[in-house]
Protein backbone atom coordinates (compact mmCIF):
# COMPACT_ATOMS: atom_id res chain seq x y z
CA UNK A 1 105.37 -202.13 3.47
CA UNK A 2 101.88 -202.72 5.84
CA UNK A 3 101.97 -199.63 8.46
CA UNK A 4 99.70 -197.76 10.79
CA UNK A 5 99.95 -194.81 12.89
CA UNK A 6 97.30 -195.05 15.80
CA UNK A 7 97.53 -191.69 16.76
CA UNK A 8 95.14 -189.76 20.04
CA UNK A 9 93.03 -186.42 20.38
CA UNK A 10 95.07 -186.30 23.48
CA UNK A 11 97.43 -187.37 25.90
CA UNK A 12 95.11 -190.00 27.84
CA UNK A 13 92.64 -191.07 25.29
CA UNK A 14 93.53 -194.72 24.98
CA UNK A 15 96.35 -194.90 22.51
CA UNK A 16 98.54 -197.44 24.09
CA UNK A 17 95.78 -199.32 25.13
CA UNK A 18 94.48 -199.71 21.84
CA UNK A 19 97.76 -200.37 20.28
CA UNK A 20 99.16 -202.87 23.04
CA UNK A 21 96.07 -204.45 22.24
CA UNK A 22 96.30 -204.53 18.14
CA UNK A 23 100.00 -205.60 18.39
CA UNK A 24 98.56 -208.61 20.39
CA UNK A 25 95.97 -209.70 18.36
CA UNK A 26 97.81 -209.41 15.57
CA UNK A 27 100.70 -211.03 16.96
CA UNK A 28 98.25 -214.06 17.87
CA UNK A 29 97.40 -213.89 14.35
CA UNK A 30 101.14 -214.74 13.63
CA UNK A 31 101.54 -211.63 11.59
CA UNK A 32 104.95 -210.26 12.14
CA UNK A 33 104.63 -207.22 13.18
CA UNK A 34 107.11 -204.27 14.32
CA UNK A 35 105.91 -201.96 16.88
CA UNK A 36 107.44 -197.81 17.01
CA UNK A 37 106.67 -195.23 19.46
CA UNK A 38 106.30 -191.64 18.14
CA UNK A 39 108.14 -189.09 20.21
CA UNK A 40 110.15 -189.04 23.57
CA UNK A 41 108.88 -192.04 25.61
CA UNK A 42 110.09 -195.26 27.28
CA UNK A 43 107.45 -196.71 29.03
CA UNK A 44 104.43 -196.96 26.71
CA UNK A 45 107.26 -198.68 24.30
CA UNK A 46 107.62 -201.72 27.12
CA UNK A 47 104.49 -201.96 26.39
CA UNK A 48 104.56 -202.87 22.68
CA UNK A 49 107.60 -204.91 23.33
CA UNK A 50 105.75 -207.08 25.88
CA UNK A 51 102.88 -207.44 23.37
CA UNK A 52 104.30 -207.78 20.07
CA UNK A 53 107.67 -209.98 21.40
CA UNK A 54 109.93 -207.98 20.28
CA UNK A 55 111.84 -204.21 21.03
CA UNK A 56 109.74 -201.17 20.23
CA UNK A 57 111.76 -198.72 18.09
CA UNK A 58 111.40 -194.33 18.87
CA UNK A 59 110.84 -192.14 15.98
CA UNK A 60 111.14 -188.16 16.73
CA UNK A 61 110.49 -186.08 13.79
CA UNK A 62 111.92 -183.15 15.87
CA UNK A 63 115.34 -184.68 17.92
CA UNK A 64 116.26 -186.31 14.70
CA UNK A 65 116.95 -185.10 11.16
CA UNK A 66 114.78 -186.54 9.08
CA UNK A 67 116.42 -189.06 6.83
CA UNK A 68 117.83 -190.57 10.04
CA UNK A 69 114.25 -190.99 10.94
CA UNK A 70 113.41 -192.61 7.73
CA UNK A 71 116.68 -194.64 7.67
CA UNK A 72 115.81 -196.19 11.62
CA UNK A 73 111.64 -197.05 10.31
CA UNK A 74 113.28 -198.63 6.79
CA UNK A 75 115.97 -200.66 9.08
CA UNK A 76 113.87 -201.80 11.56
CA UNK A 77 110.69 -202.55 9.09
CA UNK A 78 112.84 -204.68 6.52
CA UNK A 79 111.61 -207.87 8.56
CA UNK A 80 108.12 -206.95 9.11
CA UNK A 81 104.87 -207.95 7.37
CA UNK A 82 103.61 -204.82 9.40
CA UNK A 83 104.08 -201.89 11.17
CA UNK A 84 102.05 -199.99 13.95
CA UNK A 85 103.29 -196.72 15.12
CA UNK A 86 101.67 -195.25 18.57
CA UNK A 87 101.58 -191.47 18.41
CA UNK A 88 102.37 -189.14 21.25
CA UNK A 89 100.44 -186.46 23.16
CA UNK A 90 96.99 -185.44 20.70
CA UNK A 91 97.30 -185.85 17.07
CA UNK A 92 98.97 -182.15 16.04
CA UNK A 93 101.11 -181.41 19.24
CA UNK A 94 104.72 -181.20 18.52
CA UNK A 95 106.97 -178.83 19.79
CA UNK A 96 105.84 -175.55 20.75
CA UNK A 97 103.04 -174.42 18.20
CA UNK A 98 104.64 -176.03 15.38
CA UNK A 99 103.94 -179.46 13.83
CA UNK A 100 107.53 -180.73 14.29
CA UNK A 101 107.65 -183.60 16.77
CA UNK A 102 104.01 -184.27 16.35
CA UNK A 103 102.13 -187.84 15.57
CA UNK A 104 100.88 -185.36 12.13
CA UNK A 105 103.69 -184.47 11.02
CA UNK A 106 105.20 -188.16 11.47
CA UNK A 107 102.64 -190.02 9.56
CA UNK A 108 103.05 -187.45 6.91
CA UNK A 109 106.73 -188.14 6.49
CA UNK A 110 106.35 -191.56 6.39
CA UNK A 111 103.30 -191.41 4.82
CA UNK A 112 101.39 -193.89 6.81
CA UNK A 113 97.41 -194.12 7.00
CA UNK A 114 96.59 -192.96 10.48
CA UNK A 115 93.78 -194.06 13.11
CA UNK A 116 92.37 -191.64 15.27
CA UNK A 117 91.58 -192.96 18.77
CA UNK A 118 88.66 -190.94 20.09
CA UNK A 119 87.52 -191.52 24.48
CA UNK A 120 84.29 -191.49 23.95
CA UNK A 121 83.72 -192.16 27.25
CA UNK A 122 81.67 -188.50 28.20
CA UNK A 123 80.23 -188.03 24.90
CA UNK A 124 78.44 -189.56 21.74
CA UNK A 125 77.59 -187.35 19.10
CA UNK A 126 80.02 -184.83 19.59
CA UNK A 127 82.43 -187.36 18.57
CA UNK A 128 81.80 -186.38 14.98
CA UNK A 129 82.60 -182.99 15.19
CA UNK A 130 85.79 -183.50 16.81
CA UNK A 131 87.20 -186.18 14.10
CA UNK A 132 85.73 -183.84 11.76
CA UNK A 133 88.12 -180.98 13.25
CA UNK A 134 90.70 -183.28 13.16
CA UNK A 135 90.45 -184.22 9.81
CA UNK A 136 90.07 -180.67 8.13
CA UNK A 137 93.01 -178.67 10.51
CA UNK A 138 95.26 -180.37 8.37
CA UNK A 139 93.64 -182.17 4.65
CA UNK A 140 97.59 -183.48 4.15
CA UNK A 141 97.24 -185.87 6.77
CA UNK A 142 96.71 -189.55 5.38
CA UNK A 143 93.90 -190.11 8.41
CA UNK A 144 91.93 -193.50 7.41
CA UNK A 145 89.75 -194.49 10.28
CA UNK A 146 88.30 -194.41 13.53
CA UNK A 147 88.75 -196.63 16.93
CA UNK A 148 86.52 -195.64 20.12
CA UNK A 149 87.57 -195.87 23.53
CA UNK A 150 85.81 -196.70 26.80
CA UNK A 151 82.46 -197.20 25.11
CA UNK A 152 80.01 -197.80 27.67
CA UNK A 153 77.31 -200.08 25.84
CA UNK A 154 76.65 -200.86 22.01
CA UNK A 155 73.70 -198.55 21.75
CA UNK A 156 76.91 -196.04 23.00
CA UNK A 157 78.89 -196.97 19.93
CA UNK A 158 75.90 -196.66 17.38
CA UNK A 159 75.07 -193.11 18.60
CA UNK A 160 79.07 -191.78 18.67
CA UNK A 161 79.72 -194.57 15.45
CA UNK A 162 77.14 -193.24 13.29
CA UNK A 163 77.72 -189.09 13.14
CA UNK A 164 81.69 -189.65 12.78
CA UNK A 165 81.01 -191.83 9.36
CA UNK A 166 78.80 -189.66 8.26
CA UNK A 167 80.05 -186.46 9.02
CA UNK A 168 83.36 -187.45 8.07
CA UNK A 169 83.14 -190.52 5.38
CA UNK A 170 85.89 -191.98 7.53
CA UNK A 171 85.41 -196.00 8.95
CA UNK A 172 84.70 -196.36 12.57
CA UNK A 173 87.05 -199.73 13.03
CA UNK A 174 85.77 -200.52 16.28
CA UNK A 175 85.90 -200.02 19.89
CA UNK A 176 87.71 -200.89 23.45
CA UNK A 177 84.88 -201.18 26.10
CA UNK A 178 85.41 -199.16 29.56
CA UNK A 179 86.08 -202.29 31.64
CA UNK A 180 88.96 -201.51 34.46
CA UNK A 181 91.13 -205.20 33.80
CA UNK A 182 92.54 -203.68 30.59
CA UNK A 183 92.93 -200.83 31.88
CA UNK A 184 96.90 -200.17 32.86
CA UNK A 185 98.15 -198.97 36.29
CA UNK A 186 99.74 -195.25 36.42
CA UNK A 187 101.78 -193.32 38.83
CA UNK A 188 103.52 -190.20 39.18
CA UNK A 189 105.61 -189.88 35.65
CA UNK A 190 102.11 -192.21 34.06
CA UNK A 191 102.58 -196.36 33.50
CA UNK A 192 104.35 -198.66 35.22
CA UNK A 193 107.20 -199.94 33.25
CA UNK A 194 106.46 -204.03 32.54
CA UNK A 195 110.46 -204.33 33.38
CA UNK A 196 109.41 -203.77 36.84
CA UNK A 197 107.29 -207.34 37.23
CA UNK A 198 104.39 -205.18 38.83
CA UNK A 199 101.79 -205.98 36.15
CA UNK A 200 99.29 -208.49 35.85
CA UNK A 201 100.58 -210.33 33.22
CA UNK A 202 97.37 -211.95 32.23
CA UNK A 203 96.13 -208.08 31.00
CA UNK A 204 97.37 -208.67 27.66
CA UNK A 205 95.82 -211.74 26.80
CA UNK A 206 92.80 -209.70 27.79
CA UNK A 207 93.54 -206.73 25.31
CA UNK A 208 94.36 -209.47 22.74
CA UNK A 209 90.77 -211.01 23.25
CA UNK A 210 89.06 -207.72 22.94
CA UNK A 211 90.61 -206.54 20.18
CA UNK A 212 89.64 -209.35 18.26
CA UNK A 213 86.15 -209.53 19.15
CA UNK A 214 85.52 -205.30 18.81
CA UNK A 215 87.91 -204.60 16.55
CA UNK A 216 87.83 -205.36 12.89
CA UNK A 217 91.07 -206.27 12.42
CA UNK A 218 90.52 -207.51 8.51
CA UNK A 219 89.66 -204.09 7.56
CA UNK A 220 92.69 -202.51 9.91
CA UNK A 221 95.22 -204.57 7.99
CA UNK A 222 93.44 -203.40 4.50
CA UNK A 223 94.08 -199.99 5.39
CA UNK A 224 97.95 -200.77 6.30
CA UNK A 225 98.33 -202.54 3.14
CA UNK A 226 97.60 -199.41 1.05
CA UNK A 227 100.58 -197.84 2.36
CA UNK A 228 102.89 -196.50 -0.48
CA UNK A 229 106.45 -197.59 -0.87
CA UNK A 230 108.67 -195.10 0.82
CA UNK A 231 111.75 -193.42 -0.17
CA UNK A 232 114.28 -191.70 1.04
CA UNK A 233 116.60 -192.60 4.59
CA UNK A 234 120.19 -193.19 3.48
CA UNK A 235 122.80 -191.83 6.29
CA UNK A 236 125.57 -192.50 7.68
CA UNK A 237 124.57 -193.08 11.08
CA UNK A 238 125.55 -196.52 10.83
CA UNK A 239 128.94 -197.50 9.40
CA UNK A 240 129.03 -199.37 6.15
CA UNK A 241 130.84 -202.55 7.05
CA UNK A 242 131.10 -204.73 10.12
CA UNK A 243 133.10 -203.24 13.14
CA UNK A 244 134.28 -205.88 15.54
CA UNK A 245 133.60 -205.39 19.24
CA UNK A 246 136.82 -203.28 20.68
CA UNK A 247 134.72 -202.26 23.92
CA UNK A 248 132.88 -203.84 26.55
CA UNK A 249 130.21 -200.93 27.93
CA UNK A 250 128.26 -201.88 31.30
CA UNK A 251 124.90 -201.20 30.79
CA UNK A 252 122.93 -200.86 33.66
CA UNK A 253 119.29 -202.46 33.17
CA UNK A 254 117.36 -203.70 36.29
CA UNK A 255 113.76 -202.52 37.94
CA UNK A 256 115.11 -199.48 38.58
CA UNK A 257 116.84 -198.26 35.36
CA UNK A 258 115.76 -199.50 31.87
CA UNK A 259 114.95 -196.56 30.17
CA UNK A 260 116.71 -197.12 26.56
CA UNK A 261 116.20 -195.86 23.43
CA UNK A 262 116.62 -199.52 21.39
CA UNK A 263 118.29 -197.63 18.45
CA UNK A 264 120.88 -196.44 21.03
CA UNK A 265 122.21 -199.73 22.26
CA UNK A 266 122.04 -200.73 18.40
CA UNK A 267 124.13 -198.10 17.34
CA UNK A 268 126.57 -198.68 20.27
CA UNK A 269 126.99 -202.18 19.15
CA UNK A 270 127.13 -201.18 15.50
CA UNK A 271 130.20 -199.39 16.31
CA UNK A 272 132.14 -201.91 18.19
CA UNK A 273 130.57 -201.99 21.82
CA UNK A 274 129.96 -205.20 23.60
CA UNK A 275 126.71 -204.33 25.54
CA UNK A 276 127.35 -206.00 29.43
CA UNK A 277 124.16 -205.72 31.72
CA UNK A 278 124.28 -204.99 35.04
CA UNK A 279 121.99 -204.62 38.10
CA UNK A 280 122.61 -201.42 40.52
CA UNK A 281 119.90 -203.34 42.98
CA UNK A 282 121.71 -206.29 43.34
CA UNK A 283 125.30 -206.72 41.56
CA UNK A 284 127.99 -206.38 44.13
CA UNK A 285 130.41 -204.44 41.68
CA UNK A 286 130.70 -203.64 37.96
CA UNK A 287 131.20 -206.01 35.22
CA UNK A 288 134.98 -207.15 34.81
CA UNK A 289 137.05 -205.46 31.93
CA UNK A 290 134.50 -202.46 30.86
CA UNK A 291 135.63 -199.80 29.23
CA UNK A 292 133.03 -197.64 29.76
CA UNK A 293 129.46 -197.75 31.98
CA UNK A 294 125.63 -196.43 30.48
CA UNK A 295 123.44 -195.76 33.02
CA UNK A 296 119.92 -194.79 31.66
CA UNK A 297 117.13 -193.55 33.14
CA UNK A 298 114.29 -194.92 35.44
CA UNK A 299 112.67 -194.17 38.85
CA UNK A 300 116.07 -194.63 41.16
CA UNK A 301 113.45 -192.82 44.19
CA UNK A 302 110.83 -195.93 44.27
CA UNK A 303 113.56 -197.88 44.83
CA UNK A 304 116.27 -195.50 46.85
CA UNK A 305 116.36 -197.67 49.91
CA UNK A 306 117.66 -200.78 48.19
CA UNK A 307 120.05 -199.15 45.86
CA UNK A 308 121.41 -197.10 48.96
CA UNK A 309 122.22 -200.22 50.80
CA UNK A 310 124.31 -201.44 47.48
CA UNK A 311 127.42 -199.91 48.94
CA UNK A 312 129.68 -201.74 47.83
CA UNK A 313 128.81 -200.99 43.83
CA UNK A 314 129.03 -197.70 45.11
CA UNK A 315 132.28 -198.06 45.68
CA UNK A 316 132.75 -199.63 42.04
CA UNK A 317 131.50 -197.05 40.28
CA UNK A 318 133.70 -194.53 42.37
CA UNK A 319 136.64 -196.81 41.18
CA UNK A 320 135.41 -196.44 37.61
CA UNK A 321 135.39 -192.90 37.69
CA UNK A 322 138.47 -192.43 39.25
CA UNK A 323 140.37 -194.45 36.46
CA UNK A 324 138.81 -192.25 33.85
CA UNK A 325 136.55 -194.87 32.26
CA UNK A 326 133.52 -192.95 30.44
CA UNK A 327 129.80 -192.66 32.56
CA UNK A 328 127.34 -191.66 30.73
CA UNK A 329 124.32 -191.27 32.25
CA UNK A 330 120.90 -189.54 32.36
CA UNK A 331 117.91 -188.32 34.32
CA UNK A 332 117.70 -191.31 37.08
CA UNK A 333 121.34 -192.06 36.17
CA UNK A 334 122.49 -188.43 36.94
CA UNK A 335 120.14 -189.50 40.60
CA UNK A 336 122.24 -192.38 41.33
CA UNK A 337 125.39 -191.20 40.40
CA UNK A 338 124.84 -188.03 42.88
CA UNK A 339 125.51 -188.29 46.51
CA UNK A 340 121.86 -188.33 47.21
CA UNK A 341 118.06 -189.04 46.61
CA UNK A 342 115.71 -186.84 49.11
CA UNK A 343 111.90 -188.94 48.15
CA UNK A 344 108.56 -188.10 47.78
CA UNK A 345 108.19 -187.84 51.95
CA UNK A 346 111.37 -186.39 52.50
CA UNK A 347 113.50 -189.43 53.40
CA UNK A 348 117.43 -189.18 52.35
CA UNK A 349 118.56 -191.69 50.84
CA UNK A 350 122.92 -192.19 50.10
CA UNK A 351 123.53 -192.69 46.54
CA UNK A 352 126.94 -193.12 44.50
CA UNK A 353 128.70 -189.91 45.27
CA UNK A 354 130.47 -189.93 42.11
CA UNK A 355 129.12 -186.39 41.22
CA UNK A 356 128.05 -183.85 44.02
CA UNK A 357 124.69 -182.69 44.65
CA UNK A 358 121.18 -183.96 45.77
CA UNK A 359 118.67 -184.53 43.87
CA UNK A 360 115.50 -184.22 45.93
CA UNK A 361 111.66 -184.62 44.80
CA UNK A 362 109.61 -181.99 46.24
CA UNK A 363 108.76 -179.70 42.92
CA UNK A 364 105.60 -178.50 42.55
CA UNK A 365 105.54 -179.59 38.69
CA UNK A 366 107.35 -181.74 35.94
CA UNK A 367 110.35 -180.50 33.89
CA UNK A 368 109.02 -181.82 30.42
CA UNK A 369 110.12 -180.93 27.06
CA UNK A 370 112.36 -180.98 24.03
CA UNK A 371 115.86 -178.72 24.83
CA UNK A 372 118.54 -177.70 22.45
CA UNK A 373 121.51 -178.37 24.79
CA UNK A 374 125.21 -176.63 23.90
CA UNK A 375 128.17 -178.26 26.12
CA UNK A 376 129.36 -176.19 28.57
CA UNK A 377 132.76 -179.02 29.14
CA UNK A 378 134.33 -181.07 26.40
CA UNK A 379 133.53 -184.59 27.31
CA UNK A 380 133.90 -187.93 25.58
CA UNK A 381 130.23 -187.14 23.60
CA UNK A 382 130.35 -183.38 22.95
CA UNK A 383 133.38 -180.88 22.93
CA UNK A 384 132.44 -177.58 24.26
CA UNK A 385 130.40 -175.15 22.06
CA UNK A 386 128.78 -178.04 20.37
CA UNK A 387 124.80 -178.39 20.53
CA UNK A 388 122.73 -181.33 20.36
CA UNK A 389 118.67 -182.03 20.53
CA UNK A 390 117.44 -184.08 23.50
CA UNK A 391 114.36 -183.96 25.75
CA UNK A 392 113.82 -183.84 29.62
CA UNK A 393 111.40 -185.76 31.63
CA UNK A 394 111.54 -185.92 35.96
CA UNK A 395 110.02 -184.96 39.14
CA UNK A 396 113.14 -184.04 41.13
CA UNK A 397 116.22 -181.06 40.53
CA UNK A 398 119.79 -181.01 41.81
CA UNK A 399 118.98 -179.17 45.53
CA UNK A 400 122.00 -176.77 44.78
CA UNK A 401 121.62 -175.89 41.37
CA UNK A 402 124.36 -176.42 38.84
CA UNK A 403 127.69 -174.76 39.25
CA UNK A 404 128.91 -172.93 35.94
CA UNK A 405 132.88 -174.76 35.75
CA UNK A 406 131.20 -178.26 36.10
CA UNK A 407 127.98 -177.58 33.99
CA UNK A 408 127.79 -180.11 31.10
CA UNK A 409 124.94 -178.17 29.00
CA UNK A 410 123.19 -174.82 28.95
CA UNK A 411 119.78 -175.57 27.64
CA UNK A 412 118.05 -172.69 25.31
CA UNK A 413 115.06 -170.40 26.61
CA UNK A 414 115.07 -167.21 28.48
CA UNK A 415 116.62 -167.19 30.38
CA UNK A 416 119.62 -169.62 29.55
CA UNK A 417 119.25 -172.54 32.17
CA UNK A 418 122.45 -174.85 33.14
CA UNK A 419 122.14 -178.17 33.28
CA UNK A 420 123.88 -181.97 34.60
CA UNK A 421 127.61 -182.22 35.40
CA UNK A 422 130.47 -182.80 33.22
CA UNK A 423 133.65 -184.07 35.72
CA UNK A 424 136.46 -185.93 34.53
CA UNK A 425 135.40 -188.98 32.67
CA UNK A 426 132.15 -188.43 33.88
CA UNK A 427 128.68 -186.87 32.08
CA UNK A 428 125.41 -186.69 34.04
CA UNK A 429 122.72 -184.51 33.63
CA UNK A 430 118.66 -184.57 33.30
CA UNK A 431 118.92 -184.38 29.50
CA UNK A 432 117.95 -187.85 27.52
CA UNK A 433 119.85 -187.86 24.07
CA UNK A 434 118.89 -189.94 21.05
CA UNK A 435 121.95 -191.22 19.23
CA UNK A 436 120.84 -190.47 16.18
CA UNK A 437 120.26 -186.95 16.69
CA UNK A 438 124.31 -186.83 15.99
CA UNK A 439 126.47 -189.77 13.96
CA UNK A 440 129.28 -188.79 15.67
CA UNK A 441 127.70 -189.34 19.24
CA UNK A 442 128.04 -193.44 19.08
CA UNK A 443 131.13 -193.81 17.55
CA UNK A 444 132.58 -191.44 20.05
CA UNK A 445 131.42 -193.13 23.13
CA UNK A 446 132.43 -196.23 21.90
CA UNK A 447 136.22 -195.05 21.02
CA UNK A 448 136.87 -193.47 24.40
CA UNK A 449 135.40 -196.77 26.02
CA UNK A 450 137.83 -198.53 23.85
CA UNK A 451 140.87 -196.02 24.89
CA UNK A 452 140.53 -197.22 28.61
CA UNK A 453 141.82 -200.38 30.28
CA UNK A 454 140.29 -203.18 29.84
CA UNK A 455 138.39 -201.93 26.85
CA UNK A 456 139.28 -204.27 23.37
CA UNK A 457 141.52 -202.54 20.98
């Protein structure tokens, strides 16, 4: 099985530009190929799904034990002539000061030949000694090669190209030039989702293009191809024979929230769910006979105005809750669902009501991380006392805090911070959970959606 890892120094140094534009060259190509995402992310995935033409796939070496991460790359890869795998963050950050989590220890457990990405954009030479730091902090690591970013000329390339072979005896691949049309627009939590329509669509053709005329691709897909067979990944995370549908889940999925782990909504359906889309902008009310709703996250505040005018789904989802039917829903789903969004210049902005609170954007910093989160309520994922691994990502906080009788998690640290609302059939909170972190986490949301009217049974 062909795979890469294209992993970064750091955050910023042209990974997903360099992989959109690999994935769509190689696409062009007609190679089949599967693109992942290492880590906790949901935009640079959209992405790789926009330039490869088909879902990206998340692999956490930390959320998720480790045969479940081997078991998703085997189940997803089984199609594939290849597979490129964008890092996260630099090469060896994970979480804390370990190597769990990281793009390192990733490619190591899936053993995949690794391409360091290196901005070269305010240095030449120097280039060489960091690859050469990169590649003796850790011998272990399979790293095979070399792509520059933001090279400014070829006489740029030859003086950064030249030191980092020969310091290092690793291939320099290639280069992406510093030109600002393949460069991607950012904002306040970094890209622009592409489910949003904002892009210039024509920017991936461009990548494509450059890619194949500065990157040698025939010597990329050499490197893939001396992958070793893997082994390992058998779980039970998925069942073993066929479950028909017995529950019809609204999904919510629209400019405002599509922030979905693809392996989630797999698993879902894997277990019975019948996955029904649904816009908060502009659907009226729910989808008919749900058992159940899924609202993921997104950025609810660039678009508060519209969804606050959406009254009358509002009043659906108030409905929902009040007949008990399951919510799940997290970070801009815990927004919506509150009675409130306070923006970025302090406009309020009437959201769902279904749990109380406001959640209001005017902290000085992100809340970004990995969390260990114990229930605080039984709910229809978690009873109380039990612990799962998630990750936390946003701007804004609940402007009153979290009450202790309604709190659905208290996250670990010092000192113990609560966190989202369990009420009723209800769970909303900040936290993002990967199914696979837990097998019983699916098949549980799916048999309480089931339980409810107009579920399937």
């Amino acid at each position: 099985m062909a795979r890469l890892v294209i992993a970064g120094v750091t955050s910023g140094s042209g990974k997903t530009t360099v992989a959109t534009a690999i994935l769509g060259a190689l696409r062009r190509r007609n190679v089949n190929v599967q693109p992942f995402k290492a880590g906790p992310d949901y935009i640079d995935p959209s992405y790789h799904s926009r330039a490869a033409g088909k879902p990206t796939r998340n692999l956490d070496s930390w959320m998720l034990p480790i045969p479940v991460v081997q078991d998703l790359f085997s189940r997803a890869t089984a199609a594939a002539e290849v597979s490129v795998v964008e890092g996260m963050m630099g090469l060896y950050d994970g979480r804390a000061d370990t190597e769990e989590g990281s793009t390192a220890h990733l490619a190591k457990l899936l053993e995949t030949p690794t391409i360091l990405v290196v901005d070269v954009a305010k240095t030449s030479r120097t280039a060489a000694a960091i690859v050469l730091g990169c590649q003796r902090f850790d011998p272990d690591l399979p790293l095979a090669g070399v792509i520059l970013n933001r090279v400014a000329s070829d006489s740029h390339y030859r003086w950064a190209a030249g030191p980092i072979e020969t310091a290092t005896g690793l291939p320099v691949l290639g280069y992406m030039p510093a030109r600002a049309d393949i460069t991607f627009p950012e904002r306040h939590l970094g890209l622009i989702p592409t489910a949003e329509g904002r892009l210039d669509e024509e920017i991936f053709t461009r990548l494509a293009d450059q890619a194949e005329a500065t990157i040698d691709l025939d010597h990329l897909l050499a490197i893939a191809h001396t992958a070793v067979p893997l082994s390992g990944g058998a779980t039970d995370l998925f069942p073993t024979e066929t479950v028909p549908v017995r529950a019809r889940i609204g999904l919510a999925m629209d400019e405002a929230f599509n922030f979905y782990y693809e392996d989630n909504l797999d698993l879902l359906r894997a277990w019975g769910a019948d996955l029904i889309p649904f816009s908060p902008l502009r659907d009226s009310r729910l989808p008919a006979d749900i058992g159940g709703v899924y609202i993921g996250g997104g950025f609810p505040e660039l678009y508060a105005a519209e969804l606050a005018a959406n009254g009358s789904l509002h009043r659906s989802l108030r409905h929902a809750a009040e007949r008990g039917l399951p919510i799940l829903a997290e970070c801009g789903g815990l927004m919506y669902l509150a009675d409130g969004i306070v923006d970025f210049d302090g406009q309020s902005h009437a959201m769902a009501a279904v749990v109380p609170g406001w959640s209001v954007l005017d902290r000085p910093r992100l809340s970004l991380g990995y969390r260990t989160a114990t229930s605080q309520n039984a709910s229809f994922l978690l009873e109380a006392g039990e612990s799962v691994r998630g990750h936390e990502f946003h701007w804004s906080q609940l402007r009153d805090g979290v009450p202790q009788e309604t709190a659905a998690y208290a996250f670990d640290g010092a000192p113990t911070r609560l966190e989202g609302c369990c009420v009723g059939s209800v769970l909303a909170s900040y936290l993002h959970i990967h199914f696979g972190s837990d097998p019983r986490l699916a098949p549980r949301f799916v048999a309480a959606c089931a339980s409810k009217d107009g579920g399937m049974s």
